[in-house]
PDB file of N, CA and C in Angstrom:
ATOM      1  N   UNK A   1     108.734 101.460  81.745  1.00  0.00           N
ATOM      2  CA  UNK A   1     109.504 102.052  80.671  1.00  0.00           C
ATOM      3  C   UNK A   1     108.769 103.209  80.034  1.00  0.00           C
ATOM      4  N   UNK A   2     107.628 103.212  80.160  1.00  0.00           N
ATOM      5  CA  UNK A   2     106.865 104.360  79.369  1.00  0.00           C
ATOM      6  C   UNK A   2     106.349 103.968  78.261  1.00  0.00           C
ATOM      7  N   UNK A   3     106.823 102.911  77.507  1.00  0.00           N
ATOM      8  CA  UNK A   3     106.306 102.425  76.458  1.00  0.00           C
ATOM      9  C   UNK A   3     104.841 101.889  75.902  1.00  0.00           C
ATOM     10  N   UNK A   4     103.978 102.058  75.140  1.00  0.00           N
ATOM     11  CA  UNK A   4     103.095 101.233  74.609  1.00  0.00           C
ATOM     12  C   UNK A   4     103.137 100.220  73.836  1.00  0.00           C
ATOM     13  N   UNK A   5     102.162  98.992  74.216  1.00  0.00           N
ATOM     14  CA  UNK A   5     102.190  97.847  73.312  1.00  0.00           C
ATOM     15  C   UNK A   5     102.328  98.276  71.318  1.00  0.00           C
ATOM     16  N   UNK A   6     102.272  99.215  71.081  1.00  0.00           N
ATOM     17  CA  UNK A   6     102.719  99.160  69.732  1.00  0.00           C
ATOM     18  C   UNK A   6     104.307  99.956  70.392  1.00  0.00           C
ATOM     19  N   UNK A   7     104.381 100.514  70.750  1.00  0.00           N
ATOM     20  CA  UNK A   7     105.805 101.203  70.582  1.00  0.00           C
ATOM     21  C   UNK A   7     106.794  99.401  70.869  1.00  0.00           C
ATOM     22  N   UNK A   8     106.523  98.359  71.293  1.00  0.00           N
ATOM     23  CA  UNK A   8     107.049  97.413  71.940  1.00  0.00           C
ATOM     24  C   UNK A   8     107.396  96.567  71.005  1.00  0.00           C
ATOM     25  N   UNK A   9     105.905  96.514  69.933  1.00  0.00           N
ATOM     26  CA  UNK A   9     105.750  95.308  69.418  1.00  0.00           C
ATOM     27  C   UNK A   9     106.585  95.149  68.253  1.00  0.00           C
ATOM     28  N   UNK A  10     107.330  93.905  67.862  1.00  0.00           N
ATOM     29  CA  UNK A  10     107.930  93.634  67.054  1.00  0.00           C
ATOM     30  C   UNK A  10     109.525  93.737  67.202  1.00  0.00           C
ATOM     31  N   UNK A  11     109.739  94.143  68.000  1.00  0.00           N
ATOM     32  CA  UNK A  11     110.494  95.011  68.647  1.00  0.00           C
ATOM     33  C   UNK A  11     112.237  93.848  69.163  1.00  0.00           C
ATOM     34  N   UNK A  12     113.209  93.711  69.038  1.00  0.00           N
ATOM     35  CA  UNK A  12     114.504  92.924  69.676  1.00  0.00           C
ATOM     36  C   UNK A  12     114.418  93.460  71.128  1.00  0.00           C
ATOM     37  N   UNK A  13     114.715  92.697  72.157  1.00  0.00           N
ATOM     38  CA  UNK A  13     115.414  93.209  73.508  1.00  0.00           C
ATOM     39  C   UNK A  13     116.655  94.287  73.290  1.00  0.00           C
ATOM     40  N   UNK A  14     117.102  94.133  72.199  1.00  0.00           N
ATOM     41  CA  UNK A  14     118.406  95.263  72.104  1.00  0.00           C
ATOM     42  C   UNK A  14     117.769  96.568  71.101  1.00  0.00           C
ATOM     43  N   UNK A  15     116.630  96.413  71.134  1.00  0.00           N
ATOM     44  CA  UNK A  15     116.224  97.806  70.279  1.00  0.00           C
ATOM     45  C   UNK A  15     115.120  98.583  71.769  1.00  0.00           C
ATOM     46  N   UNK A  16     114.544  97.988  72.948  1.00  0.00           N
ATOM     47  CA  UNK A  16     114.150  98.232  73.755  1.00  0.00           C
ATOM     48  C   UNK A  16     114.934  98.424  75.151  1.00  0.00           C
ATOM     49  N   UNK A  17     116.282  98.168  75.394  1.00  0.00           N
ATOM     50  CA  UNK A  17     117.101  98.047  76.732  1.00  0.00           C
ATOM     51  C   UNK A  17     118.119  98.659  76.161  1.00  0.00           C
ATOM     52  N   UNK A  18     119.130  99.379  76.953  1.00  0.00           N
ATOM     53  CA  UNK A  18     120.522 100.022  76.619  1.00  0.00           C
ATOM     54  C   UNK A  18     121.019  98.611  77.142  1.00  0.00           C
ATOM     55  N   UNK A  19     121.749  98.345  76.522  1.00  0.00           N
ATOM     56  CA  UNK A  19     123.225  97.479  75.808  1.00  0.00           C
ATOM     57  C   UNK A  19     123.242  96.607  76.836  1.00  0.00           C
ATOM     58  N   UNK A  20     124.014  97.016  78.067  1.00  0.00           N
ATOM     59  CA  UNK A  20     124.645  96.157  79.212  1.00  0.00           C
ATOM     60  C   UNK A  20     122.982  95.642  79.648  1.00  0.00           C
ATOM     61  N   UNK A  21     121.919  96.095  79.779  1.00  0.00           N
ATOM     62  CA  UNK A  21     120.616  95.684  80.548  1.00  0.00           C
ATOM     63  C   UNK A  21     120.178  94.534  79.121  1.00  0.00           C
ATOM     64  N   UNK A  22     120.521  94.501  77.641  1.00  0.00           N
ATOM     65  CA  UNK A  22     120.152  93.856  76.598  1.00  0.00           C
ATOM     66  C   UNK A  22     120.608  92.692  76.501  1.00  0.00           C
ATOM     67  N   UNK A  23     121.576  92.688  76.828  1.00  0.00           N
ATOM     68  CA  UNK A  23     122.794  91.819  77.148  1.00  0.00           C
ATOM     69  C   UNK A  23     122.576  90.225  77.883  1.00  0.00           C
ATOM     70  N   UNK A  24     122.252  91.163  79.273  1.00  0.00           N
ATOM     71  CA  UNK A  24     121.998  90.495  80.265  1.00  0.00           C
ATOM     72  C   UNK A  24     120.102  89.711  80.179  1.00  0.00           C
ATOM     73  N   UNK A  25     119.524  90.228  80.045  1.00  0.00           N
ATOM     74  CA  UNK A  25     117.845  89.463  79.272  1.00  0.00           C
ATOM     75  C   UNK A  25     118.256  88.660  78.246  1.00  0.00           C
ATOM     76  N   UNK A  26     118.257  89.408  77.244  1.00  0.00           N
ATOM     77  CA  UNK A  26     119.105  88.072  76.244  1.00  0.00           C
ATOM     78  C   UNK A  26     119.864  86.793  76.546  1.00  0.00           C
ATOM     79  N   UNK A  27     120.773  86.585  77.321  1.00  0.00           N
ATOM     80  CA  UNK A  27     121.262  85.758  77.824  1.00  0.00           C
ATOM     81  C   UNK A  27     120.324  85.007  78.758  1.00  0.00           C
ATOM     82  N   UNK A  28     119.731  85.413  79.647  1.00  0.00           N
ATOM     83  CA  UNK A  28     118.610  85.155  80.651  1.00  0.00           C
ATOM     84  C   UNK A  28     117.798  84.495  79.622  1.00  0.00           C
ATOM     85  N   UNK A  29     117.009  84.787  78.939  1.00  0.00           N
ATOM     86  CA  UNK A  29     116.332  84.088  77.447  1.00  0.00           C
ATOM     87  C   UNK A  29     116.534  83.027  77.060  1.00  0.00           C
ATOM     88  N   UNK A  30     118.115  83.089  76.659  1.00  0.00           N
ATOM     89  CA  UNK A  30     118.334  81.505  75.930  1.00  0.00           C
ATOM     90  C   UNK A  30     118.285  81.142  76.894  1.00  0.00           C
ATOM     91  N   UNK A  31     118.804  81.054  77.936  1.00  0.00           N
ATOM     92  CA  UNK A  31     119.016  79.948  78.908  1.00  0.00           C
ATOM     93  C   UNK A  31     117.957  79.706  78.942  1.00  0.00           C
ATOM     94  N   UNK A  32     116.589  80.259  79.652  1.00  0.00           N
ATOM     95  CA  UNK A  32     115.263  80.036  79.412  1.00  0.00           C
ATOM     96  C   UNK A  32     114.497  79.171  78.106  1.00  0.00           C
ATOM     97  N   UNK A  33     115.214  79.141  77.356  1.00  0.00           N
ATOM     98  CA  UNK A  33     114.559  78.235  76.596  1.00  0.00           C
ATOM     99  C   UNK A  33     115.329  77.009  76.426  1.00  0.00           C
ATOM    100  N   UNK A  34     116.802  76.931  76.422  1.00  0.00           N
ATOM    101  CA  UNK A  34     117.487  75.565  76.306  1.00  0.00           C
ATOM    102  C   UNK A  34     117.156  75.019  77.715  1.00  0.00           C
ATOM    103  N   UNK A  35     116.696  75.504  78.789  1.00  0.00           N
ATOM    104  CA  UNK A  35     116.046  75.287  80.169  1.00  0.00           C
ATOM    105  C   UNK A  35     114.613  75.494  80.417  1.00  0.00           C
ATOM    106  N   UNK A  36     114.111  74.984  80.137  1.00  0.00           N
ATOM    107  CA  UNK A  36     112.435  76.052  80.193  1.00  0.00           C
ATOM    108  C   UNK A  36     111.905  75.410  82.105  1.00  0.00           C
ATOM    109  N   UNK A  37     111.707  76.669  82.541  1.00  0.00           N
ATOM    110  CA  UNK A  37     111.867  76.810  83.785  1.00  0.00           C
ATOM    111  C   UNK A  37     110.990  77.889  83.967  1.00  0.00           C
ATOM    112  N   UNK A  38     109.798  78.333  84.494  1.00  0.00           N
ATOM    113  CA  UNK A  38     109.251  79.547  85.357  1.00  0.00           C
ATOM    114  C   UNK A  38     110.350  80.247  86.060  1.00  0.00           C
ATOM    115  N   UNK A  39     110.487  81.330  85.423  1.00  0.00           N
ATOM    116  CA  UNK A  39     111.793  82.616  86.254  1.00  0.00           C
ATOM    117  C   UNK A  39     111.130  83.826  86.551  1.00  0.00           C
ATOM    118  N   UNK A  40     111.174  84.381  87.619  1.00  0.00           N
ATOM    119  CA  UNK A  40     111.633  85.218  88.693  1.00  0.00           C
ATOM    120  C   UNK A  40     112.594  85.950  89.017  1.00  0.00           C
ATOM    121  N   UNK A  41     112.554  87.376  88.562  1.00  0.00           N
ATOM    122  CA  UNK A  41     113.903  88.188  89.149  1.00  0.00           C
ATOM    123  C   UNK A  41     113.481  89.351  89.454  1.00  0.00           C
ATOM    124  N   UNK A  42     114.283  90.345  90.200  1.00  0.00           N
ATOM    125  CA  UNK A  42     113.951  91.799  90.097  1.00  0.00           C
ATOM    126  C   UNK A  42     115.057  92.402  89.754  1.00  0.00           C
ATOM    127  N   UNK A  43     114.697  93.587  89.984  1.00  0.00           N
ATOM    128  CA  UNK A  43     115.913  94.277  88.879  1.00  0.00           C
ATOM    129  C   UNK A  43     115.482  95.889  89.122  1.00  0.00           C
ATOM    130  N   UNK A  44     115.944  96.801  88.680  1.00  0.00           N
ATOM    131  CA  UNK A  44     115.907  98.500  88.851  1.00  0.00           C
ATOM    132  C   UNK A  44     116.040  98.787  87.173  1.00  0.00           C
ATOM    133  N   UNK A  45     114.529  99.468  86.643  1.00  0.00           N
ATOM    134  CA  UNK A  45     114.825  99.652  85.229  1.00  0.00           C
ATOM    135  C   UNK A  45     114.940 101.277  85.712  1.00  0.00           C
ATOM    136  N   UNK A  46     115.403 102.327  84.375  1.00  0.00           N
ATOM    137  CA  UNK A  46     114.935 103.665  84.598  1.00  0.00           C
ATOM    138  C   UNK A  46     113.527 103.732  83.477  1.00  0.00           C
ATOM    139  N   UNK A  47     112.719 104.801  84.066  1.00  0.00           N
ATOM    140  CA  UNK A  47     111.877 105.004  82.977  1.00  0.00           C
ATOM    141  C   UNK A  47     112.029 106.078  82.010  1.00  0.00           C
ATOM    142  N   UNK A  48     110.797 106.384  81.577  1.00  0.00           N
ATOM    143  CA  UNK A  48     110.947 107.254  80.497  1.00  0.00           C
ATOM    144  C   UNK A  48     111.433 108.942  80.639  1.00  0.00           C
ATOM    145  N   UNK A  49     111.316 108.900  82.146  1.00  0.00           N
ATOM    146  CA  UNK A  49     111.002 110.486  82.566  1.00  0.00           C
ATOM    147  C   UNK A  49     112.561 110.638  83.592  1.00  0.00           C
ATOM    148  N   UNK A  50     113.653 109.302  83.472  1.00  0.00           N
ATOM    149  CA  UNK A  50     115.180 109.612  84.109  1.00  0.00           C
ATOM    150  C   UNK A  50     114.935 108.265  85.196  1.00  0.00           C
ATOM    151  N   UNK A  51     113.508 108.049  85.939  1.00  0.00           N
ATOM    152  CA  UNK A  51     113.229 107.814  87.295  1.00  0.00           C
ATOM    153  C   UNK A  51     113.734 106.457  87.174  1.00  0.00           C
ATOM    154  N   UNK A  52     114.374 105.999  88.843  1.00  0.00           N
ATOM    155  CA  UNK A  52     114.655 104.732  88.530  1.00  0.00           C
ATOM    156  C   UNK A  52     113.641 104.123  89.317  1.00  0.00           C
ATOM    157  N   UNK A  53     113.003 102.585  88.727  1.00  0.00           N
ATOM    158  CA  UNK A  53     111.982 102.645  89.072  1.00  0.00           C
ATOM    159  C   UNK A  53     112.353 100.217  89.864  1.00  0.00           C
ATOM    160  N   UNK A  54     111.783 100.183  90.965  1.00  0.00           N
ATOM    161  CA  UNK A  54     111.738  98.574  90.798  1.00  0.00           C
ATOM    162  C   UNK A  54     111.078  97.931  90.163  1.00  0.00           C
ATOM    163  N   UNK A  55     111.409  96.569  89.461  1.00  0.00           N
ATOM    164  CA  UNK A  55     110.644  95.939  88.861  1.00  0.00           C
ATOM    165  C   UNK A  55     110.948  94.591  89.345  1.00  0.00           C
ATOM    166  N   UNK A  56     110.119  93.183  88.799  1.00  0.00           N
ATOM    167  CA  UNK A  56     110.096  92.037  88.667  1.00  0.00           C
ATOM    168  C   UNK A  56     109.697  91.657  87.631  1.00  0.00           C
ATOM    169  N   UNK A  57     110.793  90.753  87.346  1.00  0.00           N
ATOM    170  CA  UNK A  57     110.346  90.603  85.648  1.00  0.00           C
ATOM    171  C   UNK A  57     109.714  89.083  85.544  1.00  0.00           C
ATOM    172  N   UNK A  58     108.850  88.422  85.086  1.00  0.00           N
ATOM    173  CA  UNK A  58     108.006  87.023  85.043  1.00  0.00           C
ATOM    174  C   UNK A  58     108.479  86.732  83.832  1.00  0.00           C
ATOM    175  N   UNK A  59     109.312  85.471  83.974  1.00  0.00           N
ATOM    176  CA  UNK A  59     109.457  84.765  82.706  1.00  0.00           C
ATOM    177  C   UNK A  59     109.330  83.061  82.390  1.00  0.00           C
ATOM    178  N   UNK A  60     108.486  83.175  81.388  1.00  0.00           N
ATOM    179  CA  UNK A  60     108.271  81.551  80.813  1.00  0.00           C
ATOM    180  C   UNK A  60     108.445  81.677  79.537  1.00  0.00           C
ATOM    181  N   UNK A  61     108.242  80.582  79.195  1.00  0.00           N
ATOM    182  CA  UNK A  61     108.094  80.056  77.556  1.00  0.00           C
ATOM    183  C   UNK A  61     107.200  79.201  77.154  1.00  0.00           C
ATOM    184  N   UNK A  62     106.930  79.651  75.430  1.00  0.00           N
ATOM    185  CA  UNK A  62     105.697  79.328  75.357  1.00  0.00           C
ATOM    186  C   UNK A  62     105.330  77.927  74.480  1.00  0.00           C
ATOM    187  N   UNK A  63     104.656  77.021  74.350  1.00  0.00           N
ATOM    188  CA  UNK A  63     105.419  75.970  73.612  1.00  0.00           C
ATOM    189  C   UNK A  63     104.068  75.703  72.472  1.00  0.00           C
ATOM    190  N   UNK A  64     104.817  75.163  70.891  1.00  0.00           N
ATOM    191  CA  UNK A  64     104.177  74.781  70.263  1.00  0.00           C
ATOM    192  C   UNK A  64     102.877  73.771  69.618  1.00  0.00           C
ATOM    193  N   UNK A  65     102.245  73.222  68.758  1.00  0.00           N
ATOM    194  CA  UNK A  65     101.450  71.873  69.037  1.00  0.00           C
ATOM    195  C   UNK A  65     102.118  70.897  69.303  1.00  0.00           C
ATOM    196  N   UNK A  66     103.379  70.369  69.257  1.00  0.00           N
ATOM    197  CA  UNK A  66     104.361  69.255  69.436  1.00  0.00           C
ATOM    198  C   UNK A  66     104.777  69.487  70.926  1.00  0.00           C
ATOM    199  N   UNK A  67     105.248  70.432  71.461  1.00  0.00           N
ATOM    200  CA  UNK A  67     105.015  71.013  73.229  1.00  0.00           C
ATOM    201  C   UNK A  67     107.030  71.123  73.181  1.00  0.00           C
ATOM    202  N   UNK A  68     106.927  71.729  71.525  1.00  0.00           N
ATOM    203  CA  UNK A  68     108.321  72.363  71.620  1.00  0.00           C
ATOM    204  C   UNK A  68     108.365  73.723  71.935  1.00  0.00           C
ATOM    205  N   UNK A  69     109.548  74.403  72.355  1.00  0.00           N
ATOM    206  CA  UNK A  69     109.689  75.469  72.832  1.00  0.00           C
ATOM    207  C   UNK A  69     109.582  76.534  71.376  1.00  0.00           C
ATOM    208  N   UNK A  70     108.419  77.099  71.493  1.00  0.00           N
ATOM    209  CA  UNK A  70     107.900  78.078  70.125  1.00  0.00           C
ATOM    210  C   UNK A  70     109.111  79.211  70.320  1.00  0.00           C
ATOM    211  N   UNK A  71     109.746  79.903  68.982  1.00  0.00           N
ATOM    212  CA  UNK A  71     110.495  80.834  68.616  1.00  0.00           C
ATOM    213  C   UNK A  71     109.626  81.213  67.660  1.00  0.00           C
ATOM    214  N   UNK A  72     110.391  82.718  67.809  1.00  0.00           N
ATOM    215  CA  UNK A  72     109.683  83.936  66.729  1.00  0.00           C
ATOM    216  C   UNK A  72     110.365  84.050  66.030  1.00  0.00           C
ATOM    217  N   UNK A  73     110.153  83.819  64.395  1.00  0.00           N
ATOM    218  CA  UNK A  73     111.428  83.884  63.594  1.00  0.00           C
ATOM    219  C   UNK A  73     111.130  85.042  63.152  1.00  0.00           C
ATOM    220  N   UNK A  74     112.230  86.079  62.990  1.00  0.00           N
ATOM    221  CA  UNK A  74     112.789  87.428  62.660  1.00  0.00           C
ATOM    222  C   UNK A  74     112.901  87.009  61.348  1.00  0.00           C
ATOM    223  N   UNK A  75     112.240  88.199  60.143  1.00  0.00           N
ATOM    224  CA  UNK A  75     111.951  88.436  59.167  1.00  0.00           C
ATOM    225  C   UNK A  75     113.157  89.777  58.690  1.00  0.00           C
TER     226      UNK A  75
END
């Protein structure tokens, strides 16, 4: 994406992805957590400079001292 860890941080999936690509992670997400499952996908992001570029995206979740599924509560 072109981005840096501060340009990232703090950041919604819908303030970092155009809409239909926000959409679709987001959804991928919850399921990921009402499922917590090691996921695997690839996908075609564009970057910063037009280019479309491949990716694989690694997803888990991370869990609390109780070994519940930790959320970030939005302030």
């Amino acid at each position: 994406m072109g981005k840096t860890a501060e340009d990232i941080r703090g950041k919604t999936i819908f303030e970092l992805w155009p809409d239909e690509n926000a959409a679709l992670y987001h959804a991928q997400d919850l399921e990921l957590m009402q499922h917590p499952n090691f996921h695997v996908s690839d996908s075609t992001i564009i970057d910063k400079y037009g280019k479309r570029r491949p990716v694989i995206f690694i997803k888990d979740v991370f869990y609390d001292e109780s070994r519940k599924v930790a959320r970030r509560a939005r302030t």
